[in-house]
Protein backbone atom coordinates (compact mmCIF):
# COMPACT_ATOMS: atom_id res chain seq x y z
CA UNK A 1 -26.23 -41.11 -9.90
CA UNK A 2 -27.48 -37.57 -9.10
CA UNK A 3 -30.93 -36.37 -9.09
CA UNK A 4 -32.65 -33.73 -11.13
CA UNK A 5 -32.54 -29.86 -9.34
CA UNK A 6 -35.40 -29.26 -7.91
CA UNK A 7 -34.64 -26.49 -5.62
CA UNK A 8 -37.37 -23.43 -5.85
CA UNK A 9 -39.65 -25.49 -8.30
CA UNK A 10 -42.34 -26.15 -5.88
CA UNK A 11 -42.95 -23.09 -4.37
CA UNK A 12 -42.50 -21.33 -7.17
CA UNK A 13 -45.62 -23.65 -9.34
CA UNK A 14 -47.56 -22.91 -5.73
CA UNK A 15 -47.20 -18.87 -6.17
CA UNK A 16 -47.67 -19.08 -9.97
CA UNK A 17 -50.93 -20.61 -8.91
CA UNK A 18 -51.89 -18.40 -6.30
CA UNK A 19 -51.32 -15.30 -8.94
CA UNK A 20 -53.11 -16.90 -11.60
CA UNK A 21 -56.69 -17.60 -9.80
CA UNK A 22 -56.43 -14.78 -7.45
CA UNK A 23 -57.23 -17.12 -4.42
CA UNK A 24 -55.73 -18.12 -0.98
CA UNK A 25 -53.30 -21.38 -1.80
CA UNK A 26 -52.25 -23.13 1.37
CA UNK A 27 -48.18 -23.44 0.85
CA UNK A 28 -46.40 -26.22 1.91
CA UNK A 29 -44.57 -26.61 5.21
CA UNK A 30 -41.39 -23.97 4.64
CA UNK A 31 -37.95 -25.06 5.76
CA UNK A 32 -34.66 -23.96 4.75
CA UNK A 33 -33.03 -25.22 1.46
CA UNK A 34 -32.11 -28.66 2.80
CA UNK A 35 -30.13 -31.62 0.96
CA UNK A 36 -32.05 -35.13 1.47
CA UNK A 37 -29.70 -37.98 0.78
CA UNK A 38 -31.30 -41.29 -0.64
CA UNK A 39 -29.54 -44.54 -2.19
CA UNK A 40 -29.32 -43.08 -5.60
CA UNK A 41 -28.23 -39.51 -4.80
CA UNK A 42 -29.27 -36.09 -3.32
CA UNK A 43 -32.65 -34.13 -3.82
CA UNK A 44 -32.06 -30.50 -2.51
CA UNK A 45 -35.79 -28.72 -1.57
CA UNK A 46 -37.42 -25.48 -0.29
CA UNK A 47 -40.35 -26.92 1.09
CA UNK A 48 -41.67 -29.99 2.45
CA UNK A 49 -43.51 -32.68 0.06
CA UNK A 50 -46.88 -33.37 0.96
CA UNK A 51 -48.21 -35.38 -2.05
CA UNK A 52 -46.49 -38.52 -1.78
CA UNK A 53 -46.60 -41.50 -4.73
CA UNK A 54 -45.49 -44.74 -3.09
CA UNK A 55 -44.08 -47.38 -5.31
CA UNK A 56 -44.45 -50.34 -3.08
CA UNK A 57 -46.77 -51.62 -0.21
CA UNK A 58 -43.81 -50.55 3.16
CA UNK A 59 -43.47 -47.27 2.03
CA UNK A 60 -47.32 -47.10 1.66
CA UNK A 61 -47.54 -48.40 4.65
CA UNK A 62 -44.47 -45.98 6.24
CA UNK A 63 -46.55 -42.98 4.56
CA UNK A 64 -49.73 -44.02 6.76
CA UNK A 65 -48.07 -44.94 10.13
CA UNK A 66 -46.65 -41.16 9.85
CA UNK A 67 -50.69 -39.89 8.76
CA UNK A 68 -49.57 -39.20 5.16
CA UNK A 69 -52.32 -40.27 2.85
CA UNK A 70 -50.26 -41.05 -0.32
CA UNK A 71 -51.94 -39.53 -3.59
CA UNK A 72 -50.67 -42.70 -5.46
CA UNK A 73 -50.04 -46.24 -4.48
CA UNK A 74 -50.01 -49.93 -6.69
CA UNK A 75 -51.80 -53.19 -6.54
CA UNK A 76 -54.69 -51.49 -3.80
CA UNK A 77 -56.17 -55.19 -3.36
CA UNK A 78 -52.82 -56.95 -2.61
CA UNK A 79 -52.31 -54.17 0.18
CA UNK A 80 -55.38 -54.82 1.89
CA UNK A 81 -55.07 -58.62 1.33
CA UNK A 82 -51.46 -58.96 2.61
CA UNK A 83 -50.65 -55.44 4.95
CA UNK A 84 -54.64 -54.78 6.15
CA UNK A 85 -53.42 -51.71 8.59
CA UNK A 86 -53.17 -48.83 8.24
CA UNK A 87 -55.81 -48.65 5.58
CA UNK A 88 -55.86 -47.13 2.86
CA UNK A 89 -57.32 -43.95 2.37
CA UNK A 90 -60.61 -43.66 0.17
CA UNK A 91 -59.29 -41.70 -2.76
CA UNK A 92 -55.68 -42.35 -4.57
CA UNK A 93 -54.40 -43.61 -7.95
CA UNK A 94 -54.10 -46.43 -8.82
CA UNK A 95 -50.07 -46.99 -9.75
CA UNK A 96 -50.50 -50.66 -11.43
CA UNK A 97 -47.88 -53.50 -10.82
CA UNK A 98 -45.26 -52.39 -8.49
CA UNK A 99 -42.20 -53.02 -10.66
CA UNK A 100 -43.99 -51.68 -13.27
CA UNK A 101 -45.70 -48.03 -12.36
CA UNK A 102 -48.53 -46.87 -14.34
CA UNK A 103 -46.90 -43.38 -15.69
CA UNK A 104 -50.30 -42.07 -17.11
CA UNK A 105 -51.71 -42.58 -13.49
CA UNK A 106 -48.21 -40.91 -12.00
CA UNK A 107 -49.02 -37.79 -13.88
CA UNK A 108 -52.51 -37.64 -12.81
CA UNK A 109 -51.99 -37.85 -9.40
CA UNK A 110 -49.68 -35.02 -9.52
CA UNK A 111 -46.96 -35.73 -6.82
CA UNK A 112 -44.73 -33.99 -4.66
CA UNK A 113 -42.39 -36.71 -4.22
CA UNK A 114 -42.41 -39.83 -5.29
CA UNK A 115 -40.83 -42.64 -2.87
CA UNK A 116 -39.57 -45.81 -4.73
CA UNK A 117 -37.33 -49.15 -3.33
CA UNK A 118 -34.47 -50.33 -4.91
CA UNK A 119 -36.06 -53.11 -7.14
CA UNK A 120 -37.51 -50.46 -9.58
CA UNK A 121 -34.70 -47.92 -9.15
CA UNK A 122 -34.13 -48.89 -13.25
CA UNK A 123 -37.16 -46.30 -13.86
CA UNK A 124 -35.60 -43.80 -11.56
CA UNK A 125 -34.91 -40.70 -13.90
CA UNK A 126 -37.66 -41.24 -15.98
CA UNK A 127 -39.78 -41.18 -12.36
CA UNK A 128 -37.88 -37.84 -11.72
CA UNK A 129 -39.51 -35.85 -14.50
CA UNK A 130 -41.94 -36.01 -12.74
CA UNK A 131 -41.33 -34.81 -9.64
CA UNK A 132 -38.19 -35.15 -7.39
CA UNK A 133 -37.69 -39.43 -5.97
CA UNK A 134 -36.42 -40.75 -3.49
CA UNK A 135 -34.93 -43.94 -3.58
CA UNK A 136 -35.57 -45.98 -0.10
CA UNK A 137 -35.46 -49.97 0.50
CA UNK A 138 -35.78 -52.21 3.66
CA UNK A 139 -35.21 -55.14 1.76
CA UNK A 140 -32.70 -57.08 -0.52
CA UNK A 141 -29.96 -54.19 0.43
CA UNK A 142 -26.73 -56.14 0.32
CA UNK A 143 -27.09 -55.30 4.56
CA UNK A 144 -26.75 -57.86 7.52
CA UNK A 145 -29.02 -55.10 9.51
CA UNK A 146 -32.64 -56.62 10.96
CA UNK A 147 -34.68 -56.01 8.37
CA UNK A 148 -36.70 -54.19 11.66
CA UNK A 149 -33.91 -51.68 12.03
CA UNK A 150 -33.72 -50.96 8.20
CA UNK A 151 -37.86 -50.52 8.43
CA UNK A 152 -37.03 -47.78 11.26
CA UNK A 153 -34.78 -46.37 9.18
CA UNK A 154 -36.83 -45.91 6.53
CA UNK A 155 -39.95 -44.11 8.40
CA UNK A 156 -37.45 -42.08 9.80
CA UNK A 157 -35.83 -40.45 6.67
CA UNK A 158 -39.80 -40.54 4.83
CA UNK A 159 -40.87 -38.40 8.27
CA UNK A 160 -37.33 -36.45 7.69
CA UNK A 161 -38.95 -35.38 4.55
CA UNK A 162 -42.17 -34.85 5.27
CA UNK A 163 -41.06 -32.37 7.82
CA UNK A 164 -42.27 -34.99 10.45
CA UNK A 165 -39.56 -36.28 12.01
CA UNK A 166 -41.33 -36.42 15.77
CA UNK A 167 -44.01 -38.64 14.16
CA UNK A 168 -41.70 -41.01 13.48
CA UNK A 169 -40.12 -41.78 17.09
CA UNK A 170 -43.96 -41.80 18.40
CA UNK A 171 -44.36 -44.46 15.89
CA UNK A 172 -41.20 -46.69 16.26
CA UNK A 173 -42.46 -46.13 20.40
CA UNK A 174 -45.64 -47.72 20.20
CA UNK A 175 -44.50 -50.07 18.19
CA UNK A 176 -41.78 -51.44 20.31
CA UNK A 177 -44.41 -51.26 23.22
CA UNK A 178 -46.42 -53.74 21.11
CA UNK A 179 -43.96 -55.81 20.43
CA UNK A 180 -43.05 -56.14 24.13
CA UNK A 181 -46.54 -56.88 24.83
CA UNK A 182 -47.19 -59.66 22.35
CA UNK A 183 -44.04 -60.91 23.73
CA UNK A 184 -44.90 -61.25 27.00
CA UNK A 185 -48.19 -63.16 26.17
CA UNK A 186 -45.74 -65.72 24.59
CA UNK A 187 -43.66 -65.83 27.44
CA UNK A 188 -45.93 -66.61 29.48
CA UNK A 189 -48.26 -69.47 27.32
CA UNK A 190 -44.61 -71.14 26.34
CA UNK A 191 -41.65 -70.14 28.32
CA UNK A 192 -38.40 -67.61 27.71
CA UNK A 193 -36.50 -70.26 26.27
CA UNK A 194 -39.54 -70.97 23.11
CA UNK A 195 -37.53 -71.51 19.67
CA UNK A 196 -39.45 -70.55 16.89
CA UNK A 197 -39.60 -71.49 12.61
CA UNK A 198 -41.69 -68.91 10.76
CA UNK A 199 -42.73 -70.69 6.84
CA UNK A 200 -44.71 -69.58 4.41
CA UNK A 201 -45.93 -73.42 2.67
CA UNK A 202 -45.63 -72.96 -0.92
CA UNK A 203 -46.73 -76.32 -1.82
CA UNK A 204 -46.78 -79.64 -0.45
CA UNK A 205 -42.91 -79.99 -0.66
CA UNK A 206 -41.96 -76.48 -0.90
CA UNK A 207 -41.22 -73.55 2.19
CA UNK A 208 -39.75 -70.26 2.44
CA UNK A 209 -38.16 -69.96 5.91
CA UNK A 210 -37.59 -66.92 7.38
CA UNK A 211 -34.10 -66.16 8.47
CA UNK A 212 -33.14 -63.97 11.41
CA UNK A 213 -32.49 -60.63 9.59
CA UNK A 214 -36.15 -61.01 8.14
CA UNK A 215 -38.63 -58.65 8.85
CA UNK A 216 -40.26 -62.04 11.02
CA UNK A 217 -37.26 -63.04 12.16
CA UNK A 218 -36.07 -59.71 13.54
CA UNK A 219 -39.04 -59.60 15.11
CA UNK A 220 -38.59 -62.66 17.07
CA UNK A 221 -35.26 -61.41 18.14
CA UNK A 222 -36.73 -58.20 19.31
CA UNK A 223 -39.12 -60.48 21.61
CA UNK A 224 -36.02 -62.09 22.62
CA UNK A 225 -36.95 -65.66 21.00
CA UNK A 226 -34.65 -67.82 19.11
CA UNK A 227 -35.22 -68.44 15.15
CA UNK A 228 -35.29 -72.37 14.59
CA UNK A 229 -33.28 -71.95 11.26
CA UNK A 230 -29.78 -70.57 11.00
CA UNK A 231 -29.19 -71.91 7.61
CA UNK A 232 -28.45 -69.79 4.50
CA UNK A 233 -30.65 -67.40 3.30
CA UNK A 234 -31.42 -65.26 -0.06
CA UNK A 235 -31.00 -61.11 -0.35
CA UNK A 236 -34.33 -60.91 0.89
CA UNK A 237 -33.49 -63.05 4.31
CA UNK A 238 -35.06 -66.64 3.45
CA UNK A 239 -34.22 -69.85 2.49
CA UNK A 240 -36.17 -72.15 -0.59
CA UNK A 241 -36.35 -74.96 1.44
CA UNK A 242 -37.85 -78.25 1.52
CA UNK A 243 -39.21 -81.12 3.86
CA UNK A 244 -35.81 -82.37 5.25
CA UNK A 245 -35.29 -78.88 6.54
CA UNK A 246 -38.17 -78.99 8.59
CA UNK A 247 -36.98 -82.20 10.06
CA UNK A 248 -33.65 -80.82 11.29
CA UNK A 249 -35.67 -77.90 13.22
CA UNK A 250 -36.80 -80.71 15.68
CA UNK A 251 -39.36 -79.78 18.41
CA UNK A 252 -39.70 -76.15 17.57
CA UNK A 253 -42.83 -73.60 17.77
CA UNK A 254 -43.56 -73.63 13.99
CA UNK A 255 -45.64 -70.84 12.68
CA UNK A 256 -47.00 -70.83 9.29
CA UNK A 257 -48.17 -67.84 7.49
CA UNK A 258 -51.49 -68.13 5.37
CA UNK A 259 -53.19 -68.46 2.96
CA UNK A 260 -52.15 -72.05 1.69
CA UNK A 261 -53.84 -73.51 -1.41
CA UNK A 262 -56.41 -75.71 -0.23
CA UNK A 263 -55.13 -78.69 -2.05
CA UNK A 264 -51.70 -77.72 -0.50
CA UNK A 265 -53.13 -78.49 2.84
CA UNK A 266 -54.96 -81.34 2.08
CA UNK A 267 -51.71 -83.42 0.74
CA UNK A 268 -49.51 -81.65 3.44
CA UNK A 269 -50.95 -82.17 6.56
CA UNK A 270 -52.57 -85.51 5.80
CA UNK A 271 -49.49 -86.86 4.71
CA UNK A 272 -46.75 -89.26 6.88
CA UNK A 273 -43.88 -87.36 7.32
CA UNK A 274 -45.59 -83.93 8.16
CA UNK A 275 -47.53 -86.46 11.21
CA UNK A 276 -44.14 -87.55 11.94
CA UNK A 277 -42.44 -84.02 12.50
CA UNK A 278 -41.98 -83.39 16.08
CA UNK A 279 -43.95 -80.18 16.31
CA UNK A 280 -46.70 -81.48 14.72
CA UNK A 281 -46.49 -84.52 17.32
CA UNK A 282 -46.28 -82.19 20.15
CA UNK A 283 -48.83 -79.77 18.64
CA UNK A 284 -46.88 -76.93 18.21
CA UNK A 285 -47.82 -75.85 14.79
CA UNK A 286 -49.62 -72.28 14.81
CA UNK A 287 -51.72 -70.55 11.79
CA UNK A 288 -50.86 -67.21 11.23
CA UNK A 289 -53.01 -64.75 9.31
CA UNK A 290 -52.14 -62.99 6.18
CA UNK A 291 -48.98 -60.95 7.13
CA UNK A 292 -46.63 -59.06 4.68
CA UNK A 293 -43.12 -60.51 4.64
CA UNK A 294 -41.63 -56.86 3.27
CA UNK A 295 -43.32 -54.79 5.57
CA UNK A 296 -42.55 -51.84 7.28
CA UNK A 297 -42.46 -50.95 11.08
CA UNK A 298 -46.21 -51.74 11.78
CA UNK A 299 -46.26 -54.78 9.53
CA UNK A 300 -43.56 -56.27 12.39
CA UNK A 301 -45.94 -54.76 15.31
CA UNK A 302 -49.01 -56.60 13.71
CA UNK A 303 -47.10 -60.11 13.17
CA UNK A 304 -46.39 -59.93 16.78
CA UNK A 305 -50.04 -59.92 17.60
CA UNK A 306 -50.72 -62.12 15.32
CA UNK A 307 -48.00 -65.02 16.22
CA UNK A 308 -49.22 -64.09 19.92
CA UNK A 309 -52.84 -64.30 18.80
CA UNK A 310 -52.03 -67.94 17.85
CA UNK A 311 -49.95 -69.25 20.21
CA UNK A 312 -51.76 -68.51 22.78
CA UNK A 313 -55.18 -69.00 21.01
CA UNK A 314 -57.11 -66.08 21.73
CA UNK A 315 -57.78 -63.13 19.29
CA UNK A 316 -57.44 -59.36 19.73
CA UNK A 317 -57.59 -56.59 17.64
CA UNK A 318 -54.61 -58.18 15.20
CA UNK A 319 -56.69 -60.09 14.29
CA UNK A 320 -59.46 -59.06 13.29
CA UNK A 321 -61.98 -59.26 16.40
């Protein structure tokens, strides 16, 4: 599929602008004509976007990291619930659900560009007339790639556009750095050779566990741990699993991502065979915060903290202190 012309159209609304009230109109960055390639085509532009519409919470997130405060976003409360940093910015639209955008709410934030992942790439040429889209997704790609490297990727090509691109690297730098860091707390509370399981409990006989191309699970191999499970896994890099999969992890460091329903935990923990799991015997079992699953590149930097926060029981920044 190929994407809508668009080459000329923005500057040229900008100058009709500038003509019509007479006034100084700040432009937007100038390149030269330059082709952007995305998963559903090309976009060809004269100037660089600066009012971004995000359709989901990583490329919110991406926008941020890079100091882009998009003009649209969806599901505000769910962001701060699930992603918390960077926050969000005081004043944007509110998009709706994110597989289904609010169009009325598009319009009125008047975009530039309007970034989108694969899951509502259905609504992609209706999404073009409004402005030119770019289709960009970390997760659920058909790839093998750590979902860590695919979150790189995509703050690189959203900073490509912007007319960022340094932004990016300082970004994907300090990340890494933080990463390293939370590592080394780790390795030194539990050892080089820890093993790790990272769940989210479901219910009392329910788990998704994340696989080693996951955004947490690419993490871990970035800190150089091993992933407990190295079973099957869905598009988006975990496995429905249930008790008897825990069992077969043995003594691992398990790590389980809240919230969990309070009758959940009740049942769970009180029951016999979640006593009788080795890292429960052992106590290796560590609460994580809130953390997005489909983040982008500081979403991985933040778990890190986090899992660090908890393993080695103290609290910094990550989480919340």
């Amino acid at each position: 599929m190929t994407s809508k012309p668009w080459i000329g159209s923005i500057a040229a609304r900008l100058l009709l602008v500038a003509g019509t009230l007479g006034a100084c109109v700040t432009a937007q960055p100038v390149m030269a004509e330059e082709t952007f390639t995305h998963e559903l085509g090309e976009v060809t532009l004269e100037t660089h976007p600066t009012r971004f519409a995000a359709s989901n919470w990583s490329l919110t997130e991406s926008l941020l990291a890079l100091g882009i405060d998009p003009v649209a976003i969806p599901e505000a409360d769910g962001y701060r619930l699930w992603v918390a940093e960077p926050k969000l910015p005081e004043n944007f639209k509110d998009l709706g659900n994110r597989r289904e955008p609010n169009f009325e709410a598009l319009r009125e934030a008047k975009p530039d560009a309007i970034l989108i992942g694969g899951e509502i790439s259905m609504a992609y040429d209706k999404l073009s007339d409004y402005a030119p889209t770019f289709v960009y997704s970390i997760y659920n790609t058909g790839s093998d790639d750590p979902a860590i490297d695919r979150a790189e990727t995509l703050l690189r090509n959203v900073a490509k556009l912007a007319g960022k691109p340094d932004a990016a690297e300082d970004v994907i730098a300090s990340v890494n750095d933080r990463i390293e860091a939370a590592a080394k707390r780790i390795r030194d509370h539990v050892g080089d050779d820890a093993k790790f399981a990272v769940v989210r409990i479901l219910d009392e006989s329910h788990f998704r566990i994340h696989g080693k191309t996951s955004l947490f699970g690419s993490v871990l191999g970035r800190m150089g741990f091993a992933n407990a499970w190295d079973g099957d896994v869905n598009g988006w890099a975990f496995h429905n699993g249930d008790v008897s999969d825990l069992a077969k992890m043995g003594d691992v460091q398990f790590a389980y991502v809240e919230p969990i329903a309070p009758t959940t935990r009740e049942t769970l923990f009180n029951s016999a065979i979640w006593k009788a799991m080795p890292f429960v015997r052992k106590g290796h079992v560590h609460a994580i915060p809130a953390s997005w699953t489909f983040g982008g590149v500081l979403s991985s930097a933040r778990f890190a903290e986090l899992l660090a926060d908890a393993v080695t029981g103290t609290d910094t920044a990550a989480s919340g202190s």
